[in-house]
PDB file of N, CA and C in Angstrom:
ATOM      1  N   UNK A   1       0.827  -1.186   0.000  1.00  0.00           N
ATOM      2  CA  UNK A   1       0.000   0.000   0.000  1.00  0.00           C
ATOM      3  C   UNK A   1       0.875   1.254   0.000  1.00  0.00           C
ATOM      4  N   UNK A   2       2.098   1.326   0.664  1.00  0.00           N
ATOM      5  CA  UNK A   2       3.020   2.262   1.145  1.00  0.00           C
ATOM      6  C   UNK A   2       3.170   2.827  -0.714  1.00  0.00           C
ATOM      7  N   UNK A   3       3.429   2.054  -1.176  1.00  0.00           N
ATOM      8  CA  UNK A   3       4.724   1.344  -2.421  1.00  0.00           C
ATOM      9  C   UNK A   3       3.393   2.086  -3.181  1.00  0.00           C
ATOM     10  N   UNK A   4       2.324   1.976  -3.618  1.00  0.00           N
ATOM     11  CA  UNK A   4       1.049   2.665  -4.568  1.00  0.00           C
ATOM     12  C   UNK A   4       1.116   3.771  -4.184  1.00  0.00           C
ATOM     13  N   UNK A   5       1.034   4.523  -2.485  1.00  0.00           N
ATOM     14  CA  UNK A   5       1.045   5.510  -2.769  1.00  0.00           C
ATOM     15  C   UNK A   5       2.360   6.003  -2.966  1.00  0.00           C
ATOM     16  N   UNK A   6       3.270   5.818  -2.939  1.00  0.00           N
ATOM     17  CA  UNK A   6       4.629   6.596  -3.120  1.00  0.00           C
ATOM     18  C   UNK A   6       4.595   6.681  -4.733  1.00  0.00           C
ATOM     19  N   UNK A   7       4.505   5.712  -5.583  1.00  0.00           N
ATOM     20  CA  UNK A   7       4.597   5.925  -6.828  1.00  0.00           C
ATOM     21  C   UNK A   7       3.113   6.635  -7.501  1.00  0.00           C
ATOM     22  N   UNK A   8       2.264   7.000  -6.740  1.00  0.00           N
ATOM     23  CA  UNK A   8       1.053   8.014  -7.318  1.00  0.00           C
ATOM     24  C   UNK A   8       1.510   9.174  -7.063  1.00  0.00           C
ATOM     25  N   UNK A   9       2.315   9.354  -5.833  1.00  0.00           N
ATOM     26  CA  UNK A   9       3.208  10.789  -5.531  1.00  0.00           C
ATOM     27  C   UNK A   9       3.737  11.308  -6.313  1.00  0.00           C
ATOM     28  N   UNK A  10       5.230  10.117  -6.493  1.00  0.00           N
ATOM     29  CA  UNK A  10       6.010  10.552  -7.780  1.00  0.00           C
ATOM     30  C   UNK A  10       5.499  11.057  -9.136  1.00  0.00           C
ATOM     31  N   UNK A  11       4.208  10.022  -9.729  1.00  0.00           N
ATOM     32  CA  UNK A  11       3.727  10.114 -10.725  1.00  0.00           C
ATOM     33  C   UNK A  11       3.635  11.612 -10.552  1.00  0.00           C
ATOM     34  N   UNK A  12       2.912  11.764  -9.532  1.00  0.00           N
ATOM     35  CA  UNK A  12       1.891  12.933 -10.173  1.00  0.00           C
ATOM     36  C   UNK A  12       2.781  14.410 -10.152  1.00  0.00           C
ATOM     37  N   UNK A  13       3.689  14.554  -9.239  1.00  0.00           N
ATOM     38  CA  UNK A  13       4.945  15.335  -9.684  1.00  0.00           C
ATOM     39  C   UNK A  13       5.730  15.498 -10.392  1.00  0.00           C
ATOM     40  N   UNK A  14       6.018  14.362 -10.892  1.00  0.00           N
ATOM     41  CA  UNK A  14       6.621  14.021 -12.219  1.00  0.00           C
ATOM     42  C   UNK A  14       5.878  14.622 -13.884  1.00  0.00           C
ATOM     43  N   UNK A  15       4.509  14.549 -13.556  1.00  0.00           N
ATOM     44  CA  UNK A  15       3.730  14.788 -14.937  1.00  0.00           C
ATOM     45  C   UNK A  15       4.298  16.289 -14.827  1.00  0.00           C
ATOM     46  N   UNK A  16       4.145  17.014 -16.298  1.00  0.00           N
ATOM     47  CA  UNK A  16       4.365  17.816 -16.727  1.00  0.00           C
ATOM     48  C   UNK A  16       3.220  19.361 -16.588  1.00  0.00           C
ATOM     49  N   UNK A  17       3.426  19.903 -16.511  1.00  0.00           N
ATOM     50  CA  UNK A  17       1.961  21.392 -16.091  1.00  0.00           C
ATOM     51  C   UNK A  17       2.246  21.838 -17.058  1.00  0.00           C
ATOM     52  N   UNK A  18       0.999  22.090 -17.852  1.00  0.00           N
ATOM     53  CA  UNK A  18       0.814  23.090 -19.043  1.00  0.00           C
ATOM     54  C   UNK A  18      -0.398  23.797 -19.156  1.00  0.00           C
ATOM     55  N   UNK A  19      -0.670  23.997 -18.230  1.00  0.00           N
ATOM     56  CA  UNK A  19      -2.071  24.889 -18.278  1.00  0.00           C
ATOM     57  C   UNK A  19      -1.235  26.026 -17.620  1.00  0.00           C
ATOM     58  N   UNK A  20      -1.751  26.952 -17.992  1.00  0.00           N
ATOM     59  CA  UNK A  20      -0.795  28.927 -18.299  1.00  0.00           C
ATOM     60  C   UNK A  20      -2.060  29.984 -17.458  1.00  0.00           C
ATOM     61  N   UNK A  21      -1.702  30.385 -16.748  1.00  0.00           N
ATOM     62  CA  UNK A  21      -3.304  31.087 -16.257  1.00  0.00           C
ATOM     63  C   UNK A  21      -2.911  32.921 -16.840  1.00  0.00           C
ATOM     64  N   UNK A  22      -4.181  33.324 -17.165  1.00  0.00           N
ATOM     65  CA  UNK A  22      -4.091  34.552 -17.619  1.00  0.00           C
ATOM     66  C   UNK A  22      -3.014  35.777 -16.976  1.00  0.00           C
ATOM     67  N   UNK A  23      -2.949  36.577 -17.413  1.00  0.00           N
ATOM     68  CA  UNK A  23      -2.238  37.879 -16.846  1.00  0.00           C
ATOM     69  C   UNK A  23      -3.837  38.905 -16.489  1.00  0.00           C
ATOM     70  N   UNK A  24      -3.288  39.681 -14.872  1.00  0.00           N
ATOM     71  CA  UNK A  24      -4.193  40.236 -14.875  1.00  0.00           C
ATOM     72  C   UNK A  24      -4.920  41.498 -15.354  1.00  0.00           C
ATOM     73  N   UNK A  25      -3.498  42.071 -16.538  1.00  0.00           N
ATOM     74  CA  UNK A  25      -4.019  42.910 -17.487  1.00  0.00           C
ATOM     75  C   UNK A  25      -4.695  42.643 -18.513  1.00  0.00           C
ATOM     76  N   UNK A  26      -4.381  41.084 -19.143  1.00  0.00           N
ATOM     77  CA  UNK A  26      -5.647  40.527 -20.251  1.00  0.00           C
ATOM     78  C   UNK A  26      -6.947  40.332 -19.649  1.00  0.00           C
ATOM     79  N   UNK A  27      -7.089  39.673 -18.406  1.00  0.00           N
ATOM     80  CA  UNK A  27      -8.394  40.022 -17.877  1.00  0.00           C
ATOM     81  C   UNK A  27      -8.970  41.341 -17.311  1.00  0.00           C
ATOM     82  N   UNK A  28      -8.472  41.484 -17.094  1.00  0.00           N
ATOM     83  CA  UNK A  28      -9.135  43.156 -16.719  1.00  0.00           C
ATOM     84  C   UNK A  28      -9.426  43.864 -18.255  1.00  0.00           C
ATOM     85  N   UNK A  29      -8.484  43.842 -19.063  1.00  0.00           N
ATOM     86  CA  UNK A  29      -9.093  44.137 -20.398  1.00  0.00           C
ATOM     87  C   UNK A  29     -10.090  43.349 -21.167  1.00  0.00           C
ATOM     88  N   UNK A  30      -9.996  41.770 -21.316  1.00  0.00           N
ATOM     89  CA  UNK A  30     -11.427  41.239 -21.690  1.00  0.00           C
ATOM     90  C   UNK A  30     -12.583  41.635 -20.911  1.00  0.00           C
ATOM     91  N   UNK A  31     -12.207  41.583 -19.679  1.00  0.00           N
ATOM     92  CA  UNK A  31     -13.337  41.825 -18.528  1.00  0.00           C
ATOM     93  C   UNK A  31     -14.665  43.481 -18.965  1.00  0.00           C
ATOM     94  N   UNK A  32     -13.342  44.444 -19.445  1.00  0.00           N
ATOM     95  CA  UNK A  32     -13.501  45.980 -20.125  1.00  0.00           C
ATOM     96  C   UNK A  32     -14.419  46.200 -20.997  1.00  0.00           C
ATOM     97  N   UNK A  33     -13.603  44.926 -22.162  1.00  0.00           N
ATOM     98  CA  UNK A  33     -14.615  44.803 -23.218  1.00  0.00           C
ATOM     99  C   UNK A  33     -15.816  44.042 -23.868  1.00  0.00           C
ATOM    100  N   UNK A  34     -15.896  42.664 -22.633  1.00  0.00           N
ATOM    101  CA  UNK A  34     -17.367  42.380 -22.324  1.00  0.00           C
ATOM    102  C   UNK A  34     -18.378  43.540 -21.928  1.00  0.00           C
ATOM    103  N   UNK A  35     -17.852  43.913 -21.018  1.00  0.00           N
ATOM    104  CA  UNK A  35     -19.027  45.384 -20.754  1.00  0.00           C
ATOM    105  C   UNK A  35     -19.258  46.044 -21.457  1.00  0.00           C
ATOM    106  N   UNK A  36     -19.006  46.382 -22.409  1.00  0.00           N
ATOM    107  CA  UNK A  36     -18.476  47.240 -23.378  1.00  0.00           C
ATOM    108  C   UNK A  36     -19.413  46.926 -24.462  1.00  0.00           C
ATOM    109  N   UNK A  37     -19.089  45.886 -24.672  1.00  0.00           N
ATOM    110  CA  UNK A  37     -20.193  45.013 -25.918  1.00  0.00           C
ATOM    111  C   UNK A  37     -21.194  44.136 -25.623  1.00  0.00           C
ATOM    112  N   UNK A  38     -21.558  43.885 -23.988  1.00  0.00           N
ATOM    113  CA  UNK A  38     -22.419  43.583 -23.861  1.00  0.00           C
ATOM    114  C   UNK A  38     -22.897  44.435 -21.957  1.00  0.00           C
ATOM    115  N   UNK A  39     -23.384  45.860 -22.227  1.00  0.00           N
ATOM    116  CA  UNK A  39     -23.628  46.185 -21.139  1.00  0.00           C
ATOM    117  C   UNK A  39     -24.788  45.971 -20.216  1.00  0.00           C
ATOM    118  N   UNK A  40     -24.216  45.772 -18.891  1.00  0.00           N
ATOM    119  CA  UNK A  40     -25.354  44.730 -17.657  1.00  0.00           C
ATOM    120  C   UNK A  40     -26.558  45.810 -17.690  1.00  0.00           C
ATOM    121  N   UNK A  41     -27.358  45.005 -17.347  1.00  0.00           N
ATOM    122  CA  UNK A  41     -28.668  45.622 -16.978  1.00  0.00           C
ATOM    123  C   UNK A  41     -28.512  46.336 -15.297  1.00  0.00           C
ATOM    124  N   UNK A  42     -29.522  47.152 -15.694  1.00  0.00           N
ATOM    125  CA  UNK A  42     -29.670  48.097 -14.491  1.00  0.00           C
ATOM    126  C   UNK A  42     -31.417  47.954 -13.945  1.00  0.00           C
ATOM    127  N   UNK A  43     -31.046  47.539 -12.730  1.00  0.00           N
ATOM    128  CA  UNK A  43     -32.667  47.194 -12.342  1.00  0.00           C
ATOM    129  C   UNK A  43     -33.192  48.945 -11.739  1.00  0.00           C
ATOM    130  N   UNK A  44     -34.810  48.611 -12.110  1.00  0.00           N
ATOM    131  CA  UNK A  44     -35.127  49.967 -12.252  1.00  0.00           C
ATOM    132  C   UNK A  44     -35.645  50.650 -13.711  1.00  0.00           C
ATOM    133  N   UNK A  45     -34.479  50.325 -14.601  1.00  0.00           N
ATOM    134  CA  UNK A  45     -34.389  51.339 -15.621  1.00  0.00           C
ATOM    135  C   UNK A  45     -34.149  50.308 -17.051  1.00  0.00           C
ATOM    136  N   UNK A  46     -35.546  50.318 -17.442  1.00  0.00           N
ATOM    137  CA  UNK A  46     -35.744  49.158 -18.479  1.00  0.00           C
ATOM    138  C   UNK A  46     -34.478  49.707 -20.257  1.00  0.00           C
ATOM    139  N   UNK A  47     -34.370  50.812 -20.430  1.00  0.00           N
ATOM    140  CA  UNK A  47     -33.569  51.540 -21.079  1.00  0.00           C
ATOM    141  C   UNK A  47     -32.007  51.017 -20.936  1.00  0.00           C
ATOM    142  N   UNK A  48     -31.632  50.684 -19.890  1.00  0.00           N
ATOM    143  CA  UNK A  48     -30.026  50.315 -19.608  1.00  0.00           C
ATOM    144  C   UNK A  48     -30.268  49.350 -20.144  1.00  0.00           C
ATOM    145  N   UNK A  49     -28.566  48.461 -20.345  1.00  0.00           N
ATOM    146  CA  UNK A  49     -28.181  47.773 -20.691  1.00  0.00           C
ATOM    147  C   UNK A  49     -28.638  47.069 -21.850  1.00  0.00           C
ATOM    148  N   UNK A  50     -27.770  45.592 -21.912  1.00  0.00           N
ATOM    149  CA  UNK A  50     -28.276  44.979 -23.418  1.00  0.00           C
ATOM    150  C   UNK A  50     -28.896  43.828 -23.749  1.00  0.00           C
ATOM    151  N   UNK A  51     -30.188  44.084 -24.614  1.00  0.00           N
ATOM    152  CA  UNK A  51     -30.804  42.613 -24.471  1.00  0.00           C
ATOM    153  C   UNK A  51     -30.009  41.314 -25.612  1.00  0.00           C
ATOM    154  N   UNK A  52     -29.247  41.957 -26.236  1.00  0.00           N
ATOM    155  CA  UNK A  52     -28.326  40.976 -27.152  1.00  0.00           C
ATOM    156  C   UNK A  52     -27.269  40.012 -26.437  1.00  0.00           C
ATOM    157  N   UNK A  53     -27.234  38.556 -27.199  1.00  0.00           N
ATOM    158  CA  UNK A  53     -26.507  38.176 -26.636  1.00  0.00           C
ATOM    159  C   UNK A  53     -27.291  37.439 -25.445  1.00  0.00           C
ATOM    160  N   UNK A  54     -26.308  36.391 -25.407  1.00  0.00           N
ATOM    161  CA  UNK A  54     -26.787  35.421 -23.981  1.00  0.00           C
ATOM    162  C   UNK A  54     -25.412  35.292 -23.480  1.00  0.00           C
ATOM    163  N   UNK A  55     -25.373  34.863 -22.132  1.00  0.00           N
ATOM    164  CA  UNK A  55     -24.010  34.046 -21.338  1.00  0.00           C
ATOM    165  C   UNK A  55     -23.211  33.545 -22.114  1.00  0.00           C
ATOM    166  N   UNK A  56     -23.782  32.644 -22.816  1.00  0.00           N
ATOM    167  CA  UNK A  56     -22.594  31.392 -23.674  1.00  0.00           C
ATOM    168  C   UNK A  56     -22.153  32.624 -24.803  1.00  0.00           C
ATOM    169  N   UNK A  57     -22.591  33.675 -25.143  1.00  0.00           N
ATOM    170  CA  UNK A  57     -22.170  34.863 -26.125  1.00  0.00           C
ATOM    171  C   UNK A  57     -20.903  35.327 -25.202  1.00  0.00           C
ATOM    172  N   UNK A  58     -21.767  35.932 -24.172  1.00  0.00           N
ATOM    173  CA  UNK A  58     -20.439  36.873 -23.380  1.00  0.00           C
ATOM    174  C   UNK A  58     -19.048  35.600 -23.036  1.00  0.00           C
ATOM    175  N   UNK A  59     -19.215  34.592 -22.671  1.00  0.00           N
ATOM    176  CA  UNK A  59     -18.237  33.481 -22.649  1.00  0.00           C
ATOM    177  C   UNK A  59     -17.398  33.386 -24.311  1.00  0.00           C
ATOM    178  N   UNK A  60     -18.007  33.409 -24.803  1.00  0.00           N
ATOM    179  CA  UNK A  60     -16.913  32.760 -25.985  1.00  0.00           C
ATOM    180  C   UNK A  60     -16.355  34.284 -26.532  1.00  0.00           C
ATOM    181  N   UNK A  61     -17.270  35.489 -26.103  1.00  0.00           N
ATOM    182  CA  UNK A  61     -16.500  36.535 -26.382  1.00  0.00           C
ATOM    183  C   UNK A  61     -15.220  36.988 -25.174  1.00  0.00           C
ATOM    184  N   UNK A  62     -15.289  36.951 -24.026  1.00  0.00           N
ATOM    185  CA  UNK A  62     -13.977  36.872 -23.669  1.00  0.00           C
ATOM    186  C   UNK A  62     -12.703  36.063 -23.645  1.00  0.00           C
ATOM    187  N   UNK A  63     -13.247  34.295 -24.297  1.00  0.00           N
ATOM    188  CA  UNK A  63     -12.631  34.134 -24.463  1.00  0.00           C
ATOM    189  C   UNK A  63     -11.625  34.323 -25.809  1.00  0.00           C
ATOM    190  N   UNK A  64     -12.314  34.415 -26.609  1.00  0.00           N
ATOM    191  CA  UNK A  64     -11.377  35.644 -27.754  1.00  0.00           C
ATOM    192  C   UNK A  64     -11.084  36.189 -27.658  1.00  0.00           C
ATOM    193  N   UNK A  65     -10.971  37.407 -26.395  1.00  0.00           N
ATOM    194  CA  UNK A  65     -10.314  37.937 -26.279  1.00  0.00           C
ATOM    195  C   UNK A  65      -9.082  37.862 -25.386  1.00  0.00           C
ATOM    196  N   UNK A  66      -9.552  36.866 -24.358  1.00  0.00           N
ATOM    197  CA  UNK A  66      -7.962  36.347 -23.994  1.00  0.00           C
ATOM    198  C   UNK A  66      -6.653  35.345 -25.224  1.00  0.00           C
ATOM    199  N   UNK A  67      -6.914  34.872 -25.701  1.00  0.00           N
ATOM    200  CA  UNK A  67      -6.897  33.706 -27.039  1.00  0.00           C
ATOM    201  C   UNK A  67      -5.934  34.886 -27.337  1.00  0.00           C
ATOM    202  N   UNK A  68      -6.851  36.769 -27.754  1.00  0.00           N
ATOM    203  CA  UNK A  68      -5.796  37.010 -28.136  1.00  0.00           C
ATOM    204  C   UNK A  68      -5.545  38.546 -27.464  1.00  0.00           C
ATOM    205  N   UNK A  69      -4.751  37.942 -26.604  1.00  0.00           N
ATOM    206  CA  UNK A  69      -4.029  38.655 -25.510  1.00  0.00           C
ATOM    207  C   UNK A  69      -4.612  39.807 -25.308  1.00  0.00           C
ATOM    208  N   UNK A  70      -5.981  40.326 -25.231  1.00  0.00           N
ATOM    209  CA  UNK A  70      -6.647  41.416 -24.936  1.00  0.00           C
ATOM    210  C   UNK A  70      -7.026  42.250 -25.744  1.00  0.00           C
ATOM    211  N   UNK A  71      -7.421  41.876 -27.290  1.00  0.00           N
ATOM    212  CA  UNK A  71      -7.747  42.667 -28.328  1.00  0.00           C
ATOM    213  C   UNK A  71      -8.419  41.949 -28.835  1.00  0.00           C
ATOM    214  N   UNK A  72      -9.759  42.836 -29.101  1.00  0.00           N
ATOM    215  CA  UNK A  72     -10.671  42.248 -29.655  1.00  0.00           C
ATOM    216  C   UNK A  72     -11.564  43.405 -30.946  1.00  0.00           C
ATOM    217  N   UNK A  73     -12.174  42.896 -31.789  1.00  0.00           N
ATOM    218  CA  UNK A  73     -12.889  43.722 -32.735  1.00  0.00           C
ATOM    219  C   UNK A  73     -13.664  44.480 -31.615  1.00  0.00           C
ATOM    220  N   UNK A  74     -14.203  45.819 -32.036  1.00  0.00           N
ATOM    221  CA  UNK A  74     -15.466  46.648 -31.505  1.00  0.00           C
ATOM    222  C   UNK A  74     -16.611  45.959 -31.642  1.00  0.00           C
ATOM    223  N   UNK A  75     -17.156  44.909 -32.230  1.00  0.00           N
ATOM    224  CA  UNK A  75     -18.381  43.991 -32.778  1.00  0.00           C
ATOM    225  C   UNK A  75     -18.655  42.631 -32.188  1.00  0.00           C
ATOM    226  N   UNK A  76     -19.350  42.369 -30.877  1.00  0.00           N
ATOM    227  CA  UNK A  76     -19.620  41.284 -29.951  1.00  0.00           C
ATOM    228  C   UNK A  76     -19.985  40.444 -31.139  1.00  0.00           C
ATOM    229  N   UNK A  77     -19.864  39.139 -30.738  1.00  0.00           N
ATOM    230  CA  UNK A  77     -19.876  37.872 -31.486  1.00  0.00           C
ATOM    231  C   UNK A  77     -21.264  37.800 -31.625  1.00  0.00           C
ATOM    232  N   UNK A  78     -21.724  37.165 -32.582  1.00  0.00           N
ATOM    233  CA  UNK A  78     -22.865  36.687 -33.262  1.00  0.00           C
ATOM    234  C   UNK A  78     -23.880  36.328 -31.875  1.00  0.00           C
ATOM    235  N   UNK A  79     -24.886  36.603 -32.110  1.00  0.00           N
ATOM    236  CA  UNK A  79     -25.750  35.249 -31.170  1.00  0.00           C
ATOM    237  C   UNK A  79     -25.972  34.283 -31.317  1.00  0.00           C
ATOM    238  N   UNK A  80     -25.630  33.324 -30.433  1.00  0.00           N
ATOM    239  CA  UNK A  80     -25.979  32.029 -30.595  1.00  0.00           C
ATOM    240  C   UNK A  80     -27.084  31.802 -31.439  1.00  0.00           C
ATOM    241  N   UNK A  81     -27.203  30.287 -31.999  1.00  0.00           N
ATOM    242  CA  UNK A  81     -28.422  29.864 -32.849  1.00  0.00           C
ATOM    243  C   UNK A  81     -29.118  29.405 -32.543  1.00  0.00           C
ATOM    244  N   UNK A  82     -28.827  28.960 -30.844  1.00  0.00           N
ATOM    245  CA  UNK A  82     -29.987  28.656 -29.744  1.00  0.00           C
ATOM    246  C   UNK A  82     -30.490  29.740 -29.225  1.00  0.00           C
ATOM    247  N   UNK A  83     -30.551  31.104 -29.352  1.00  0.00           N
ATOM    248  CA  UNK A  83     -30.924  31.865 -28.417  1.00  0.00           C
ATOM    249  C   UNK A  83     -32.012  32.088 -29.414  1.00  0.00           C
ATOM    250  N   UNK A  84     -32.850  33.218 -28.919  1.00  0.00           N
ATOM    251  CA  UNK A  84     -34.382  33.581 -29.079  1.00  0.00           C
ATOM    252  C   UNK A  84     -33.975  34.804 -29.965  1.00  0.00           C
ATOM    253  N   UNK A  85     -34.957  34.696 -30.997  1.00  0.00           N
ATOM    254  CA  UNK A  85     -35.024  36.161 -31.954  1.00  0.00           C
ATOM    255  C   UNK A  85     -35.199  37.073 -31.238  1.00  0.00           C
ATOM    256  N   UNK A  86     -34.956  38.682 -30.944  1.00  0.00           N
ATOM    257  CA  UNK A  86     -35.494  39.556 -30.525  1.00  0.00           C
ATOM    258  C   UNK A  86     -36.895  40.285 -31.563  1.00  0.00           C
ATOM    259  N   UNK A  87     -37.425  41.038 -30.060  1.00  0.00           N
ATOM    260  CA  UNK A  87     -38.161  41.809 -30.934  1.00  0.00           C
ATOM    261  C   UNK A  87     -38.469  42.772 -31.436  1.00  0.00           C
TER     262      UNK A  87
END
């Protein structure tokens, strides 16, 4: 038993790390320009914010913009083809 866990130890120190975590100037800048292109609602005030766009929108739009290092077009990504027509 000793002998399994010692070599799950090793193993797992041994494997290699390649997952990279952001810088906190690319997020703070995707973070910028989600708002930006998709601004939050304001309760109260039916006029604020944006009805375009769903979650899985604002998700795949920051992640394009981390992908590329904090620059992104002025033009939020398409809406999904699951989401609801507006009206």
């Amino acid at each position: 038993m000793r002998r399994l866990f010692g070599l799950a130890c090793v193993l797992t120190l041994a494997a290699p790390v390649t997952a990279s975590a952001i810088t906190v100037e690319v997020a703070r800048a995707c973070d910028a320009a989600v708002a930006k292109a998709f601004p939050p609602r304001q309760i109260g005030n039916p006029a604020a914010g944006s009805a375009k766009g769903t979650a899985k929108d604002q998700r795949e739009y920051f992640q394009k913009c981390v992908a590329n290092n904090g620059k992104v077009d002025d033009a939020p990504a398409e809406p999904s083809k699951d989401s609801k027509p507006g009206k």
